[in-house]
C-alpha atoms as a PDB file:
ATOM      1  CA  UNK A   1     145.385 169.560 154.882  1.00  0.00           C
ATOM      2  CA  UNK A   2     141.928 169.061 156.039  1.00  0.00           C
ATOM      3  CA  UNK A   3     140.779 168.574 159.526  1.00  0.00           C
ATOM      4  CA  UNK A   4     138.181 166.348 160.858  1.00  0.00           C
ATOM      5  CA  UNK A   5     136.262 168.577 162.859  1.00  0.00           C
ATOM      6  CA  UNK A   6     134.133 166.419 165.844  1.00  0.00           C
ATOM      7  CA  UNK A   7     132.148 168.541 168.073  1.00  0.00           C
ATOM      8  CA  UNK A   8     129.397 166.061 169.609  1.00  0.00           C
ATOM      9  CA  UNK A   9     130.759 166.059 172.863  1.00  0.00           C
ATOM     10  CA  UNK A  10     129.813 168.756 174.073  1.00  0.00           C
ATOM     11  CA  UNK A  11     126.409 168.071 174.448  1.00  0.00           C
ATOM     12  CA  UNK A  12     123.708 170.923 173.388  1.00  0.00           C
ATOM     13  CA  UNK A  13     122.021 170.477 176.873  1.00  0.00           C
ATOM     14  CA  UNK A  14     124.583 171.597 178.498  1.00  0.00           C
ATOM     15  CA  UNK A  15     125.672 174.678 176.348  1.00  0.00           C
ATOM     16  CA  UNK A  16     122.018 175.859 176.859  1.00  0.00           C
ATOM     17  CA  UNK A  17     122.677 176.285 180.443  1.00  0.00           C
ATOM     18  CA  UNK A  18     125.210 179.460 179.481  1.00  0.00           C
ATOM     19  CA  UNK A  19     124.141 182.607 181.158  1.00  0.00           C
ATOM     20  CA  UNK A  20     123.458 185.024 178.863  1.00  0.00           C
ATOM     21  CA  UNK A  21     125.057 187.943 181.077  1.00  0.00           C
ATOM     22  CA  UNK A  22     126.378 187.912 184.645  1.00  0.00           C
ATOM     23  CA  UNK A  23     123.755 187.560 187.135  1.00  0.00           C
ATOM     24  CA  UNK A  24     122.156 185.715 185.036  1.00  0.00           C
ATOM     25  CA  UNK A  25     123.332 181.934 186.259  1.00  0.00           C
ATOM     26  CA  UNK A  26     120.720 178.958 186.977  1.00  0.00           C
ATOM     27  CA  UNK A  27     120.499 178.918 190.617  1.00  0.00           C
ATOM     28  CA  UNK A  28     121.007 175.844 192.533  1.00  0.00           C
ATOM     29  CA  UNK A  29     124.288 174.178 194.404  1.00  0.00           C
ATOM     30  CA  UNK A  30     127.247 176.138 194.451  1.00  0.00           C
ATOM     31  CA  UNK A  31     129.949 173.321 196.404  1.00  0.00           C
ATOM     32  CA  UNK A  32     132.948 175.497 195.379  1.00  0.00           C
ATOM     33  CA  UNK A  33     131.722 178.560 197.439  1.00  0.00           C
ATOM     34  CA  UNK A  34     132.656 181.142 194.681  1.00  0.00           C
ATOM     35  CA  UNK A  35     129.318 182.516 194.039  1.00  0.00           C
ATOM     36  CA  UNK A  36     128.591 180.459 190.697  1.00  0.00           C
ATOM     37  CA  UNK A  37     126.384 177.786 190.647  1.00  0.00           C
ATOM     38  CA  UNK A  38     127.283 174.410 189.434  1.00  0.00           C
ATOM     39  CA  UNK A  39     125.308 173.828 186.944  1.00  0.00           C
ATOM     40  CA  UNK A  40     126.646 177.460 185.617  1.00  0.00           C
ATOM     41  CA  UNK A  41     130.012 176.420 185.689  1.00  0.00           C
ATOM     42  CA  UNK A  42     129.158 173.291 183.734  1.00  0.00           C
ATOM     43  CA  UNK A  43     127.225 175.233 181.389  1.00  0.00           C
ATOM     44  CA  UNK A  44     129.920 177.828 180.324  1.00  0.00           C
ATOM     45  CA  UNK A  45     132.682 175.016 180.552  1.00  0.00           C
ATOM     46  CA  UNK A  46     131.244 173.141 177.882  1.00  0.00           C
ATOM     47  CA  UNK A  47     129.967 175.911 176.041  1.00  0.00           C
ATOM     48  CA  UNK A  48     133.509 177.174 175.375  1.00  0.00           C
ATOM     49  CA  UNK A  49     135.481 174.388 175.377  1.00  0.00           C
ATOM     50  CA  UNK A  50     138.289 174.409 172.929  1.00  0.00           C
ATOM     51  CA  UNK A  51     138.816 172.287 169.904  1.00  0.00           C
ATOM     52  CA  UNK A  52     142.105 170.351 169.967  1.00  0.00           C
ATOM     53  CA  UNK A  53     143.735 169.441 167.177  1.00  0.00           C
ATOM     54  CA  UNK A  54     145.769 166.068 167.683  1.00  0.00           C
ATOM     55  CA  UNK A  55     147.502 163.606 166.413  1.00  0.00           C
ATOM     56  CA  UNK A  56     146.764 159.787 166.368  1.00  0.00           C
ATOM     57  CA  UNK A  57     150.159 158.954 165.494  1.00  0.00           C
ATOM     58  CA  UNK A  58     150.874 159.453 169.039  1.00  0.00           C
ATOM     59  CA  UNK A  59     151.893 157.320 171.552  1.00  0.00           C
ATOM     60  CA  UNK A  60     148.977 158.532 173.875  1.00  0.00           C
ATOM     61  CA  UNK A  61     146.509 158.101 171.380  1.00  0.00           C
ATOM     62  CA  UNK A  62     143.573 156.292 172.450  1.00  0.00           C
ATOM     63  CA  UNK A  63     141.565 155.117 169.602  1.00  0.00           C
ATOM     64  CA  UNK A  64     138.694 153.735 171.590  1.00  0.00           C
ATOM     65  CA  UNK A  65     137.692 156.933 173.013  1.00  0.00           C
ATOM     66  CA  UNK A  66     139.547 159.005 170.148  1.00  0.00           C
ATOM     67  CA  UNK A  67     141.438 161.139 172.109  1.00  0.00           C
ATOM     68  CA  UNK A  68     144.498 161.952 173.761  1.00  0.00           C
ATOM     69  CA  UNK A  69     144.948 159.838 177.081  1.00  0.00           C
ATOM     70  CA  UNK A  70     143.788 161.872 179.540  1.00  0.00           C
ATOM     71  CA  UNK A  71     141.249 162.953 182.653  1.00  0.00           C
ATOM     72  CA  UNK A  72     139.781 165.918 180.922  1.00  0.00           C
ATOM     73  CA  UNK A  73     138.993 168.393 184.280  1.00  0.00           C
ATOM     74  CA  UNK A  74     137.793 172.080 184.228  1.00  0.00           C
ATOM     75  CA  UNK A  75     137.454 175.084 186.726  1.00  0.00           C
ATOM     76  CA  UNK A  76     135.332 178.039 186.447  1.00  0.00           C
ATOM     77  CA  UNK A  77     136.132 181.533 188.578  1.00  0.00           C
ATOM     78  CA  UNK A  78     134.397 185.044 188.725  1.00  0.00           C
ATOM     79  CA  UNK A  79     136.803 187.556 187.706  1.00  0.00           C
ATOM     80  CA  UNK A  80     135.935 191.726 188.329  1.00  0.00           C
ATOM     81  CA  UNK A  81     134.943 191.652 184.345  1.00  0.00           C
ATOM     82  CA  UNK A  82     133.513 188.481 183.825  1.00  0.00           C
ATOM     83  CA  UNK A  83     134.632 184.730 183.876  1.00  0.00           C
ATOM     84  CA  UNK A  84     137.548 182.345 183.893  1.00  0.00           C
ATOM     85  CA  UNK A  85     137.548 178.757 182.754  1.00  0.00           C
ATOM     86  CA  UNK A  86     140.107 176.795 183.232  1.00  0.00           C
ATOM     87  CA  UNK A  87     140.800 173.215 180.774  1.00  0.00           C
ATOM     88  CA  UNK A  88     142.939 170.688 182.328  1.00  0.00           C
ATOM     89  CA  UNK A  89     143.608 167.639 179.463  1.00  0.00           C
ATOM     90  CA  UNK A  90     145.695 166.220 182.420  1.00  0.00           C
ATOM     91  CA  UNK A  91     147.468 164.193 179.997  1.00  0.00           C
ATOM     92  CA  UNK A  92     148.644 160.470 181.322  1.00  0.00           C
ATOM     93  CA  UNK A  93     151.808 160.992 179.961  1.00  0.00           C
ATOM     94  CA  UNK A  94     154.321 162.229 177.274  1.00  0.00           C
ATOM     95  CA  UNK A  95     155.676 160.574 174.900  1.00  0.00           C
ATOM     96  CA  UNK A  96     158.934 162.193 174.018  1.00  0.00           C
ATOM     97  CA  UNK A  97     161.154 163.688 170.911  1.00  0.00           C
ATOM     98  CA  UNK A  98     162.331 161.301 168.641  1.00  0.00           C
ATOM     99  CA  UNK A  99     165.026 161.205 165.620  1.00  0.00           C
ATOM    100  CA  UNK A 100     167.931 162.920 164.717  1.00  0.00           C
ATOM    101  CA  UNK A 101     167.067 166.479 166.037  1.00  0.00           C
ATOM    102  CA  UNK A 102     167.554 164.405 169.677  1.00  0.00           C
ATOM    103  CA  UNK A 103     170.974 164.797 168.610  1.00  0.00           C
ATOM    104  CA  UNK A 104     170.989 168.226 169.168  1.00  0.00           C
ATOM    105  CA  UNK A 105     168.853 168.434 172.371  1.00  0.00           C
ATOM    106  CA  UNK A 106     172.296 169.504 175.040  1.00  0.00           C
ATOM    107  CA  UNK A 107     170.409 168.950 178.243  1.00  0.00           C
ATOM    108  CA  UNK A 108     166.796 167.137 179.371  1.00  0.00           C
ATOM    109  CA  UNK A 109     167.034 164.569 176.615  1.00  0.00           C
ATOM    110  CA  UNK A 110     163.864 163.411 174.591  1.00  0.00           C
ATOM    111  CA  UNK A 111     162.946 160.778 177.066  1.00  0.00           C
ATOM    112  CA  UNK A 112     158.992 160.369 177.619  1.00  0.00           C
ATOM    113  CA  UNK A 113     157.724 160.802 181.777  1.00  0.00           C
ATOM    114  CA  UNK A 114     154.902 159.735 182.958  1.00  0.00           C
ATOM    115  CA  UNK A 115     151.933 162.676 183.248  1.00  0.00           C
ATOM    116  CA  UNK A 116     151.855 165.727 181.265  1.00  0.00           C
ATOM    117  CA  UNK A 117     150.116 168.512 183.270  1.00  0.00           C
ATOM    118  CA  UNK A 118     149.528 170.896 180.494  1.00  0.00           C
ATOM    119  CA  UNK A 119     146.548 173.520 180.834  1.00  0.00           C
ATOM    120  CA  UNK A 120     144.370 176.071 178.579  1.00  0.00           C
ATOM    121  CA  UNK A 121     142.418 179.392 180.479  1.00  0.00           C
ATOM    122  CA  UNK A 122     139.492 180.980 178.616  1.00  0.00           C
ATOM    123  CA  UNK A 123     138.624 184.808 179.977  1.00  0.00           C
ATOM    124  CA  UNK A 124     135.373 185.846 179.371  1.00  0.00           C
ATOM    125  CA  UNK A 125     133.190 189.748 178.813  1.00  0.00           C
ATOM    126  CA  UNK A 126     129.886 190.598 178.304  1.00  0.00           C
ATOM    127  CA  UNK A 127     129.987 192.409 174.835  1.00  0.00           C
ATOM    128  CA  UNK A 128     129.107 195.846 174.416  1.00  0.00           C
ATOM    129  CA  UNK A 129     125.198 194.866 174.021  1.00  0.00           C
ATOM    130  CA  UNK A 130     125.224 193.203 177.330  1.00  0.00           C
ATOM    131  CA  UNK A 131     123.390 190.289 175.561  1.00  0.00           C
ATOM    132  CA  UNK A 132     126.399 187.519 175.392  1.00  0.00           C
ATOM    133  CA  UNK A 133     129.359 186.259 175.983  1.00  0.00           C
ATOM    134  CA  UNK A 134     132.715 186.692 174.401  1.00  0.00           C
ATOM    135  CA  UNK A 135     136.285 185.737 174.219  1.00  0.00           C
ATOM    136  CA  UNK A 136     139.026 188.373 175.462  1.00  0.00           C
ATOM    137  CA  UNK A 137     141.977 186.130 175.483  1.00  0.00           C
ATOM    138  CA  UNK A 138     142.888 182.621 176.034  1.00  0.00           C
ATOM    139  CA  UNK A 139     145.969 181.120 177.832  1.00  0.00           C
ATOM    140  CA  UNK A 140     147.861 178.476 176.217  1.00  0.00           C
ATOM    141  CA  UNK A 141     150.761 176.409 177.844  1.00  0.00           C
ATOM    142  CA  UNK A 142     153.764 175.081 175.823  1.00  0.00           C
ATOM    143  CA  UNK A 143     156.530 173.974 178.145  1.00  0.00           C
ATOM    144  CA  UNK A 144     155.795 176.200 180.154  1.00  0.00           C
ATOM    145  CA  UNK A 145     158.318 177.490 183.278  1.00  0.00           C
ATOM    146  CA  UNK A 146     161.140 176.658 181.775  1.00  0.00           C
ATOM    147  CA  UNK A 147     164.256 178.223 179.741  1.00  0.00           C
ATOM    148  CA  UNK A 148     162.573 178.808 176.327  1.00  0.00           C
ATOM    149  CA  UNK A 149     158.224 179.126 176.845  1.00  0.00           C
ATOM    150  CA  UNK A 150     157.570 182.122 174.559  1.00  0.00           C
ATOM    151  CA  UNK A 151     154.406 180.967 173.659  1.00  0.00           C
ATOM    152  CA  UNK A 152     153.231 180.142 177.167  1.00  0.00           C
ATOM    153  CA  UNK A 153     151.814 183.008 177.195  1.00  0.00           C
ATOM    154  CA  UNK A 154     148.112 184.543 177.076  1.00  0.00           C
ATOM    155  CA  UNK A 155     146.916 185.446 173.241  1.00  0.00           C
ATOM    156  CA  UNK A 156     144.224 187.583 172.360  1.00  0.00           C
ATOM    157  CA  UNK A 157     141.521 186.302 169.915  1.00  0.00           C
ATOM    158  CA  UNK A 158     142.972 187.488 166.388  1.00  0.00           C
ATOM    159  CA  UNK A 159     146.264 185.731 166.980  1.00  0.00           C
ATOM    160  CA  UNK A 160     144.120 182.021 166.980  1.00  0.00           C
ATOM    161  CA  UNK A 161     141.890 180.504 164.661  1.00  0.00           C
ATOM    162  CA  UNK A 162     138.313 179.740 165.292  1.00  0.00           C
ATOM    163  CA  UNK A 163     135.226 178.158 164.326  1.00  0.00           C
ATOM    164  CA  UNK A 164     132.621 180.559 164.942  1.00  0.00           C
ATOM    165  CA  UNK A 165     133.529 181.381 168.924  1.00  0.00           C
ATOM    166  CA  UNK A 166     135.327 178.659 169.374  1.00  0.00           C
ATOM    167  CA  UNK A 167     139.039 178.534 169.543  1.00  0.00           C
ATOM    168  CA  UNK A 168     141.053 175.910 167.712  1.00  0.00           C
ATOM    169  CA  UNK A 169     144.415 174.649 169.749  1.00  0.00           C
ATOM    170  CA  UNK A 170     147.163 172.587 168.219  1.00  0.00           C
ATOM    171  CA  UNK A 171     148.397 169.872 169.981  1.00  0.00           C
ATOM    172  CA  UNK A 172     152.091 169.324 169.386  1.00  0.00           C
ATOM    173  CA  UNK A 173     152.540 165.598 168.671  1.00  0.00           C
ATOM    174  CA  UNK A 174     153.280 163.178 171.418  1.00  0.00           C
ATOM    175  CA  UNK A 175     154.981 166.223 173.496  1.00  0.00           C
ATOM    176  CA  UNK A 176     151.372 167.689 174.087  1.00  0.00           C
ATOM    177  CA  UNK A 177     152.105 171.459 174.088  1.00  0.00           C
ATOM    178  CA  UNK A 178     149.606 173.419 172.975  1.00  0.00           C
ATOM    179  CA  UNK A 179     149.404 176.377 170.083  1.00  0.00           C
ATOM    180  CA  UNK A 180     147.759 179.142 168.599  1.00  0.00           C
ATOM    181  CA  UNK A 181     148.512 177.501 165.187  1.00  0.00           C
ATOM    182  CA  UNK A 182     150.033 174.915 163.400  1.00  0.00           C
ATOM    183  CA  UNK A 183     152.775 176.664 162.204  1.00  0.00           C
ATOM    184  CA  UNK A 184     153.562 178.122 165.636  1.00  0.00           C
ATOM    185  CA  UNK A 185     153.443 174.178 166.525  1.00  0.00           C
ATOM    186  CA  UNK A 186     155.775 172.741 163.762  1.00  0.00           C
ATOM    187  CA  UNK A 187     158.179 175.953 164.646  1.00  0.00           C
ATOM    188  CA  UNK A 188     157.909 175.878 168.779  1.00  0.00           C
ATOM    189  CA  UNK A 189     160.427 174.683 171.112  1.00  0.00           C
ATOM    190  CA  UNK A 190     163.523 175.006 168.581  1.00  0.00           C
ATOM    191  CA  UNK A 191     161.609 173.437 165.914  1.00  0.00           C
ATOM    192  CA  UNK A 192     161.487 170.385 168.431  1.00  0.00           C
ATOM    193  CA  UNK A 193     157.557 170.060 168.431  1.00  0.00           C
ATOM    194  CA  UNK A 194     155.816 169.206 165.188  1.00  0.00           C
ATOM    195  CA  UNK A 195     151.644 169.152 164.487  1.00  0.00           C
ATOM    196  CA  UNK A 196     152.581 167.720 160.748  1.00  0.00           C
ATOM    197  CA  UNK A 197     150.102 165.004 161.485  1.00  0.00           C
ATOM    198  CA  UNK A 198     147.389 166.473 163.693  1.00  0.00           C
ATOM    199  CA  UNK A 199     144.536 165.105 161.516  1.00  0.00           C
ATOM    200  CA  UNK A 200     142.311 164.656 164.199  1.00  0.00           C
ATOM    201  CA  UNK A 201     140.030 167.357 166.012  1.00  0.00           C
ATOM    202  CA  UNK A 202     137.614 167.003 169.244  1.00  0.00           C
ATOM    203  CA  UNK A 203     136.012 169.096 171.739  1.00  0.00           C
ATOM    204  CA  UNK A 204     137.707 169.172 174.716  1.00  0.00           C
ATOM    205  CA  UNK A 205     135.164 166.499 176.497  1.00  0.00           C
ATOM    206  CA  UNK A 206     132.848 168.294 179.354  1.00  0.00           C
ATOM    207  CA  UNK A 207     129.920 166.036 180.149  1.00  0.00           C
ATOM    208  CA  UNK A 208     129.418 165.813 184.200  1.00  0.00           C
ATOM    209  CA  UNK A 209     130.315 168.464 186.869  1.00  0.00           C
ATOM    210  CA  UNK A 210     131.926 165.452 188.628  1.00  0.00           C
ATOM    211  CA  UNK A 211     134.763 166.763 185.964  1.00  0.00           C
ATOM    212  CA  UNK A 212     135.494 170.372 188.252  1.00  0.00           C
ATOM    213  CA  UNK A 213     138.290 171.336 190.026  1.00  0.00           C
ATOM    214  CA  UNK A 214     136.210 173.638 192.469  1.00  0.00           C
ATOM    215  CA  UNK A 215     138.297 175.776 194.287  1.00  0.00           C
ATOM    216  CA  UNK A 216     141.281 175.983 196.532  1.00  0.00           C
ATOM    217  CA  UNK A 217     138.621 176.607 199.554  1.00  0.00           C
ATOM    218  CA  UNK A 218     136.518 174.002 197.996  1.00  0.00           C
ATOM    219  CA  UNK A 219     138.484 171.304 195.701  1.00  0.00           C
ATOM    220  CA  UNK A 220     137.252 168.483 193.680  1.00  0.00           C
ATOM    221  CA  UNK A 221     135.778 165.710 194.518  1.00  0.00           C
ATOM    222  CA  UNK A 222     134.269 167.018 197.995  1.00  0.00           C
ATOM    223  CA  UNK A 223     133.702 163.549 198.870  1.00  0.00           C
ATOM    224  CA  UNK A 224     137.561 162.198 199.985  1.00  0.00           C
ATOM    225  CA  UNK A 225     139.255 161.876 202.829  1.00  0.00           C
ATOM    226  CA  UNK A 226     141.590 164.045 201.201  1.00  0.00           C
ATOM    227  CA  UNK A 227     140.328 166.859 199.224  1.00  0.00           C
ATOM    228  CA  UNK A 228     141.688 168.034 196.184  1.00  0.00           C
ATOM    229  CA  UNK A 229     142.986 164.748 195.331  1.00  0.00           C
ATOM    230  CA  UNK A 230     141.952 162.529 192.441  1.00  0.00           C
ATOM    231  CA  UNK A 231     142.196 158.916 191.811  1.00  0.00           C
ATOM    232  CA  UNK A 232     141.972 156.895 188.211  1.00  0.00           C
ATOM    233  CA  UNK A 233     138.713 155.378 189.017  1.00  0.00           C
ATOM    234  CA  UNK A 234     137.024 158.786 190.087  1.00  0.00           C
ATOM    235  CA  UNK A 235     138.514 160.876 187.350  1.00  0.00           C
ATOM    236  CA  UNK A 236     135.584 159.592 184.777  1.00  0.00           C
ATOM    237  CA  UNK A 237     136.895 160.524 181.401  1.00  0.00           C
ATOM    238  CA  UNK A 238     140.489 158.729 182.679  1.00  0.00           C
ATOM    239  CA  UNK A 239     141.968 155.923 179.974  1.00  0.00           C
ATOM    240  CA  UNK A 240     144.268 153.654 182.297  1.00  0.00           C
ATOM    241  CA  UNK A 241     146.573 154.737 185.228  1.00  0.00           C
ATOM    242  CA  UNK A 242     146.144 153.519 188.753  1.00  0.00           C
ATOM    243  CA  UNK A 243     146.994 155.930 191.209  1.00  0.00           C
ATOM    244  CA  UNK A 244     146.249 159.278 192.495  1.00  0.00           C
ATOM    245  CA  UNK A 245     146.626 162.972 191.641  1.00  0.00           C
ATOM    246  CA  UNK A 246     146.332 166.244 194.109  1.00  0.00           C
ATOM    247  CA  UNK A 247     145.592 168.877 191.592  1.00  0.00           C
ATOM    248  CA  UNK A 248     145.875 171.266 194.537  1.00  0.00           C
ATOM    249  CA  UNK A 249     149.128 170.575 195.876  1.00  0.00           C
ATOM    250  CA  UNK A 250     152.643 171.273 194.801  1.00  0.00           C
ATOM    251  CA  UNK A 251     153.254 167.399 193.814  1.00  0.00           C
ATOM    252  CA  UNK A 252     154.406 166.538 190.579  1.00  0.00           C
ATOM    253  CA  UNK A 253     152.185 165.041 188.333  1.00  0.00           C
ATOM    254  CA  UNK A 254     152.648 161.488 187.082  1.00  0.00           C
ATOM    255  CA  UNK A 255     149.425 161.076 185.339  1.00  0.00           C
ATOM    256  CA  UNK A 256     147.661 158.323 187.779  1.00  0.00           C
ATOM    257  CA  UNK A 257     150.799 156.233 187.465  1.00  0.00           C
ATOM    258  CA  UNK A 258     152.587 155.422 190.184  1.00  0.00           C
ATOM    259  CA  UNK A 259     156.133 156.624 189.628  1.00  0.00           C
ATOM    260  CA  UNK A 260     158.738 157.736 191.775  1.00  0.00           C
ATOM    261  CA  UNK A 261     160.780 159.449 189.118  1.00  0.00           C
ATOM    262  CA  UNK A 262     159.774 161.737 186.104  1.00  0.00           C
ATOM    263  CA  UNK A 263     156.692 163.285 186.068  1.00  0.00           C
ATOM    264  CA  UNK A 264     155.696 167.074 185.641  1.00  0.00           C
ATOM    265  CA  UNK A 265     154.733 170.559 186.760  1.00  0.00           C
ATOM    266  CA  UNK A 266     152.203 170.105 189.633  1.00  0.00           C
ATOM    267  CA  UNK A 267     149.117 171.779 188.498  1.00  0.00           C
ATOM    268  CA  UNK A 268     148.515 174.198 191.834  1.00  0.00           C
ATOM    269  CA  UNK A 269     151.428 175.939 189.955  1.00  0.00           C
ATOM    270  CA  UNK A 270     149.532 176.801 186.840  1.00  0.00           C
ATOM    271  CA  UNK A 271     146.089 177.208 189.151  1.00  0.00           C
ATOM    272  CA  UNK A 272     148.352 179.823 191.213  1.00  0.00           C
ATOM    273  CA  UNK A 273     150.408 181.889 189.021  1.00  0.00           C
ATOM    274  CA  UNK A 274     147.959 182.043 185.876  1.00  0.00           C
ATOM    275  CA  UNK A 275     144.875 181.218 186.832  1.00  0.00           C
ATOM    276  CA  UNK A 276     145.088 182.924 189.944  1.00  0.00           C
ATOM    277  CA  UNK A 277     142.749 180.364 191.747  1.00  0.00           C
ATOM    278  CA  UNK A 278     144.238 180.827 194.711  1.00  0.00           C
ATOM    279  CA  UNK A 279     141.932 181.754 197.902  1.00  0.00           C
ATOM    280  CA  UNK A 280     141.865 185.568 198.849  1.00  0.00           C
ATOM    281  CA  UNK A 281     143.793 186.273 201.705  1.00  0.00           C
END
């Protein structure tokens, strides 16, 4: 099966910003206060920015903006050999199992929730010429802290497939996991999740550094009353919802919607325990 490959979004301005080493970073505002600049975090985010493969069979297909329903967020971080970036599709919801495997699903049904709070983490090197950046592994969540997450787990560069430097990740229909393949997909969770009809592929959509996290000294947007916390109108690649997020606190996540029951994983979890965003003591 071929895949429609769209990689526009990430516009060639801003991959031109990329540091070619570390040190090496346009100058200028840093508002996180982790000794990168933002116009270097924006720069590297949309430089490496996965593609996703999806599927617009699903229910959180949105076929104006061709994409998964989403707000599309990012973090960078310096790490003792190089970089971190951090892709948060921040998904407005999920959509559920369906059919007769449901049947056979003993406990957590197939139900959709509101908000799906799934997340992707690029590390970055220098390479042994000291001239570029490369890839040393990337992070991919698949229902992740639960009883059966084998592949949310880290990978390392042979185990996914790639166009040039660019990683491709499969998008498991309507449950929006994410994989190295798509026969990991159509084979993860108990054969639950399925990619049989990903014909769609996008970069993962970094335009504006009104898109980043910052930190947890620092979080996005610096301009609320209450930092760290997003709402639908501010989060500017956002397709519906109405309420607010606070990607830096333990909440669940319900997508913008306001819901008092469902919902997922707060993100500070994933920023926390695999990111390792946290401040330094």
């Amino acid at each position: 099966m071929g895949i429609l490959v769209v990689l526009g979004i990430a516009a060639s301005a801003l991959v031109q910003q990329v540091p070619a080493a570390p040190g090496s970073c346009p100058t200028g505002s840093d508002s996180d206060f982790d000794g990168l600049s933002d116009s270097c975090e924006l720069g590297v985010a949309a430089r490496f920015a996965p593609i996703l493969v999806v599927s617009p069979s699903a229910c959180n297909w949105d076929a104006v903006s061709e994409r998964l329903q989403g707000a599309y967020l990012f973090g960078v971080k310096p790490t003792p050999r190089g970089l971190r970036v951090v892709y948060l599709p921040a998904y407005l919801q999920d959509c559920g199992w369906a059919g007769a495997k449901c049947l056979l699903r003993l406990r957590g049904g197939c139900s959709p929730h509101t908000g799906d709070s799934e997340f992707i983490a690029v590390d970055l090197t220098v390479d042994s010429s000291a001239t570029r950046w490369q890839v040393e592994q990337v992070f991919l969540s698949a229902h992740c802290f639960g009883d059966n997450d084998p592949d949310c787990r880290w990978h390392i560069p042979s185990e996914l497939e790639w166009l040039e430097d660019t990683p491709f990740v499969w998008v498991a229909e309507g449950k929006n996991a994410n994989y190295r393949s798509r026969s990991a997909c159509d084979s993860g969770h108990w054969y639950f999740d399925t990619c049989d009809r990903n014909e769609r592929s996008t970069r993962f959509p970094i335009t504006s550094s009104a898109q980043n996290i910052g930190s947890e000294r620092a979080p996005f947007p610096q301009h609320l009353d209450d930092p760290g916390c997003v709402v639908a109108s501010e989060a500017i690649m956002l397709a519906g919802g109405g309420g607010t997020e606070c990607i830096w606190t333990d909440s669940i996540f319900h997508g913008w919607q306001d819901a008092s029951e469902g919902g997922s994983t707060g993100y500070r979890r994933y920023l926390v325990d695999v990111a390792q965003f946290a401040s330094s003591p």
